[in-house]
C-alpha atoms as a PDB file:
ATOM      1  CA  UNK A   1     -12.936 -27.711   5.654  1.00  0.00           C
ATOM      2  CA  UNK A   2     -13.520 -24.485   3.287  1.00  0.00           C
ATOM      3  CA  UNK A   3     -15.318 -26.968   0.737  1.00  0.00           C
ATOM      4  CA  UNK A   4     -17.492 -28.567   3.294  1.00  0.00           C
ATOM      5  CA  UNK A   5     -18.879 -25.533   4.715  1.00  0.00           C
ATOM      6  CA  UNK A   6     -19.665 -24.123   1.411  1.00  0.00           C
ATOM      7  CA  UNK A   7     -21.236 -27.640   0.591  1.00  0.00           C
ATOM      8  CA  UNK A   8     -23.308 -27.429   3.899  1.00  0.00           C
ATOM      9  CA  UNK A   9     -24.666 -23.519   2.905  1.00  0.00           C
ATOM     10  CA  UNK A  10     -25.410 -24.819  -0.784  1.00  0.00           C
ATOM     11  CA  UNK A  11     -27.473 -27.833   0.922  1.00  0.00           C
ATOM     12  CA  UNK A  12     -29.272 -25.165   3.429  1.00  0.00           C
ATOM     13  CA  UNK A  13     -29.701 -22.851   1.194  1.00  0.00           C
ATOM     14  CA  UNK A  14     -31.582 -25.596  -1.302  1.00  0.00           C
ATOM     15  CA  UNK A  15     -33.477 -26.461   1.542  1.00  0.00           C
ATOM     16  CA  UNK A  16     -35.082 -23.417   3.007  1.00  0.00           C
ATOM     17  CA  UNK A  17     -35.893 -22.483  -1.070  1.00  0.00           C
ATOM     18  CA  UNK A  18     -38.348 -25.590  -1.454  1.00  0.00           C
ATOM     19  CA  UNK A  19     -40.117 -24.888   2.171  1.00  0.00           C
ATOM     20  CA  UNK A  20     -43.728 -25.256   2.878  1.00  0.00           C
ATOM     21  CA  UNK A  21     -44.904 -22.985   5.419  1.00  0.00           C
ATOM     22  CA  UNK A  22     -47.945 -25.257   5.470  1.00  0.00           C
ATOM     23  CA  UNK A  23     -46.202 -28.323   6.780  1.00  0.00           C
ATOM     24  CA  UNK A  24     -43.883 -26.435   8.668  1.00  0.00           C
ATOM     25  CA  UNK A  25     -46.833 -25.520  11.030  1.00  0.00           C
ATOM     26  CA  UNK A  26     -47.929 -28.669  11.195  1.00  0.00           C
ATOM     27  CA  UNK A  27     -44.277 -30.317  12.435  1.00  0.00           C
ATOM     28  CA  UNK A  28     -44.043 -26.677  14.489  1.00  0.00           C
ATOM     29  CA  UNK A  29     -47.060 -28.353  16.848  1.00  0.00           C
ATOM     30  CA  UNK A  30     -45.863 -31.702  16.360  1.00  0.00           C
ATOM     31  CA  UNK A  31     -42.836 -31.789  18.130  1.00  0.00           C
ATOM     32  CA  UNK A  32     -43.461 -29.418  20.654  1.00  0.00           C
ATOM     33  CA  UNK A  33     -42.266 -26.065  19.330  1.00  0.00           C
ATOM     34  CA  UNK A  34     -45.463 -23.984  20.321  1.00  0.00           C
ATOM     35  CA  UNK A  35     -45.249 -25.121  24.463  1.00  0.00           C
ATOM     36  CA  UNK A  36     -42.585 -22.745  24.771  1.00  0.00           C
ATOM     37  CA  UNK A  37     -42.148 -20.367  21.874  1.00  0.00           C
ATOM     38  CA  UNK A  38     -45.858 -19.759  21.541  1.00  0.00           C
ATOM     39  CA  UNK A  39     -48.265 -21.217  18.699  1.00  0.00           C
ATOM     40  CA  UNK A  40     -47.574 -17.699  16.844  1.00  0.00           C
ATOM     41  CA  UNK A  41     -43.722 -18.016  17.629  1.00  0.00           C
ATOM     42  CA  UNK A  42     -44.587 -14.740  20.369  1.00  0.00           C
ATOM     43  CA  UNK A  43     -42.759 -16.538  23.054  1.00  0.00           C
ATOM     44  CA  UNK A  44     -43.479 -17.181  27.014  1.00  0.00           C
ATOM     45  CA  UNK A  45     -41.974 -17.716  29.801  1.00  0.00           C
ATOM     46  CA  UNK A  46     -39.763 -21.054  28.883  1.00  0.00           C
ATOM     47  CA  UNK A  47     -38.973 -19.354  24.773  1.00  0.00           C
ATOM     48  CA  UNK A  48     -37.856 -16.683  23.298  1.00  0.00           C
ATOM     49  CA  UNK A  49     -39.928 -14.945  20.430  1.00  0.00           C
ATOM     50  CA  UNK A  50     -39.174 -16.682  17.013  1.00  0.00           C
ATOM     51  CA  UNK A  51     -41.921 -14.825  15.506  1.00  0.00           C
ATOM     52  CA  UNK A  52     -42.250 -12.735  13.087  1.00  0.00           C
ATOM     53  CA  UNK A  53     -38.983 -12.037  11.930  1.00  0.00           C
ATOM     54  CA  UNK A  54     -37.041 -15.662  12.869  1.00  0.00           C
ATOM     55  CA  UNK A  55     -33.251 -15.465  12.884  1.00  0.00           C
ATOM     56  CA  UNK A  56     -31.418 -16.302   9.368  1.00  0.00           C
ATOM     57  CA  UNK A  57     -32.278 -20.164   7.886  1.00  0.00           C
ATOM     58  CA  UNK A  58     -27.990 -20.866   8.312  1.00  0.00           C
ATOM     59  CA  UNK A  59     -28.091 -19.897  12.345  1.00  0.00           C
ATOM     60  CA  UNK A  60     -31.466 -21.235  12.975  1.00  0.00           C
ATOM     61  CA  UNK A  61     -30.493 -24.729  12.134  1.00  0.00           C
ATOM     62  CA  UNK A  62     -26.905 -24.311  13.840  1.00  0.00           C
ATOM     63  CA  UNK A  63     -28.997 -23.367  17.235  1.00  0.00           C
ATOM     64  CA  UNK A  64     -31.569 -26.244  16.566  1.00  0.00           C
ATOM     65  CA  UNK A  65     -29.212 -28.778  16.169  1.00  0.00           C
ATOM     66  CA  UNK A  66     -26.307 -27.438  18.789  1.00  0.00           C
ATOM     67  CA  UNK A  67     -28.234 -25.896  21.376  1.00  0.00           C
ATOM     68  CA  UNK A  68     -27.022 -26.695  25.042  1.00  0.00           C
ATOM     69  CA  UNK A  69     -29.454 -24.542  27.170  1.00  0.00           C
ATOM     70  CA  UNK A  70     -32.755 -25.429  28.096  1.00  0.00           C
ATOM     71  CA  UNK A  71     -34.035 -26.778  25.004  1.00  0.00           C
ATOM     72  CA  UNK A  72     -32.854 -29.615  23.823  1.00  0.00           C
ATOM     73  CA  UNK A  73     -31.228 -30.379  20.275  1.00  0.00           C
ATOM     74  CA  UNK A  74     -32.787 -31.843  17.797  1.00  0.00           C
ATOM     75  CA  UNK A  75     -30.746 -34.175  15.750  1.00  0.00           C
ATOM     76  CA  UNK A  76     -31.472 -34.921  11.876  1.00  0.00           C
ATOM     77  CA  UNK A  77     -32.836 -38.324  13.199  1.00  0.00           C
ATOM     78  CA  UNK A  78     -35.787 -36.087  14.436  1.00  0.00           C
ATOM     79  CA  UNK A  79     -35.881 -33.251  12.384  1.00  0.00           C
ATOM     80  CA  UNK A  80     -34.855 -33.771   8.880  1.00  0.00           C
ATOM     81  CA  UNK A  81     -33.183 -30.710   6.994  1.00  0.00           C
ATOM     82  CA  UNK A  82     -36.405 -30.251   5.485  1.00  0.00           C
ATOM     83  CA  UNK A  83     -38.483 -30.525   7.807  1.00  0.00           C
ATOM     84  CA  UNK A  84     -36.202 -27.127   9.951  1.00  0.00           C
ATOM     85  CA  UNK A  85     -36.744 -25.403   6.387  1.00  0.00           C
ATOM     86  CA  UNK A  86     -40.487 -26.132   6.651  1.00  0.00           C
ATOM     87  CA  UNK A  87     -40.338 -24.623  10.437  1.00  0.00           C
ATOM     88  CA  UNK A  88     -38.716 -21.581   9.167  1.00  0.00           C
ATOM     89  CA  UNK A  89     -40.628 -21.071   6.092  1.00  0.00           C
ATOM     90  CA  UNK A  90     -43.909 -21.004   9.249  1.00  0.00           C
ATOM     91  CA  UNK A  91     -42.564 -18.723  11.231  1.00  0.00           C
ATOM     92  CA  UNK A  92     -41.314 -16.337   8.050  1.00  0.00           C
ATOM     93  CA  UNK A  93     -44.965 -16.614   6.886  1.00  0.00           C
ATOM     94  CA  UNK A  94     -46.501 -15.314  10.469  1.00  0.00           C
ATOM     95  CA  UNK A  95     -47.196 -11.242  10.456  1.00  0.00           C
ATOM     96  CA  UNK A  96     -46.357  -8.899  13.058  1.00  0.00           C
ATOM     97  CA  UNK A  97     -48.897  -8.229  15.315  1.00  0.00           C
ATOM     98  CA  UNK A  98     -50.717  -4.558  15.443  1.00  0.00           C
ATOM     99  CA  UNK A  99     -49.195  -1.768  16.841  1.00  0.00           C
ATOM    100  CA  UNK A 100     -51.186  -1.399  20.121  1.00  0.00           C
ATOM    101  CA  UNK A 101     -52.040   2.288  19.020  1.00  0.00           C
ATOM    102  CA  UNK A 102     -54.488   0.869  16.019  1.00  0.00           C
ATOM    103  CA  UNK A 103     -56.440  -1.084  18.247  1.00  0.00           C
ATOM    104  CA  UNK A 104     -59.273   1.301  19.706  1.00  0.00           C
ATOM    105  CA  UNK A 105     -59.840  -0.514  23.156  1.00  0.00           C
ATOM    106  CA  UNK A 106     -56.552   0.038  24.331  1.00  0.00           C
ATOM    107  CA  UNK A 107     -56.442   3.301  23.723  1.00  0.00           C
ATOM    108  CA  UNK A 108     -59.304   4.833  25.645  1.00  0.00           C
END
């Protein structure tokens, strides 16, 4: 069991290094993701924020693929190691907003 786990983190971990922000975006509005998380990952009313500082790659895909609350999972028939590495590597790559104190209109 030892040995497969540390197989799985090697095969995560090899993942999320070859991600493309770029195409994560793309399969980020694809399948859904922005309708409750937000296009920038901010969140709503249906998602949490994911945005801009996502959870680690390892518990992101456990949570992805073993969620049992309102979203669904979504199995490697649907979203491909990758293609959760590429979602990550999108949501890593999105800033924080500005502090509401730099922006002059809401400070009057």
């Amino acid at each position: 069991m030892r040995l497969l786990f540390t197989i799985l983190s090697v095969t995560i971990a090899a993942s999320a290094g070859a991600a493309d922000a770029g195409k994560g975006k793309a399969l980020y509005e694809k399948h859904g993701c922005w309708q409750c998380h937000g296009y920038v990952g901010q969140g709503g009313v249906a998602g949490k924020a994911l945005a801009p500082k996502p959870m680690a790659f390892e518990a992101f895909t456990v949570f992805v693929r073993n969620t049992n609350g309102p979203m669904p999972p979504y199995p490697k028939e649907i979203l491909s190691e990758a293609d959760l590495a590429d979602i990550h590597a999108y949501l890593q790559s999105l800033p924080a907003g500005k502090d509401y104190k730099s922006i002059p209109l809401l400070n009057q």
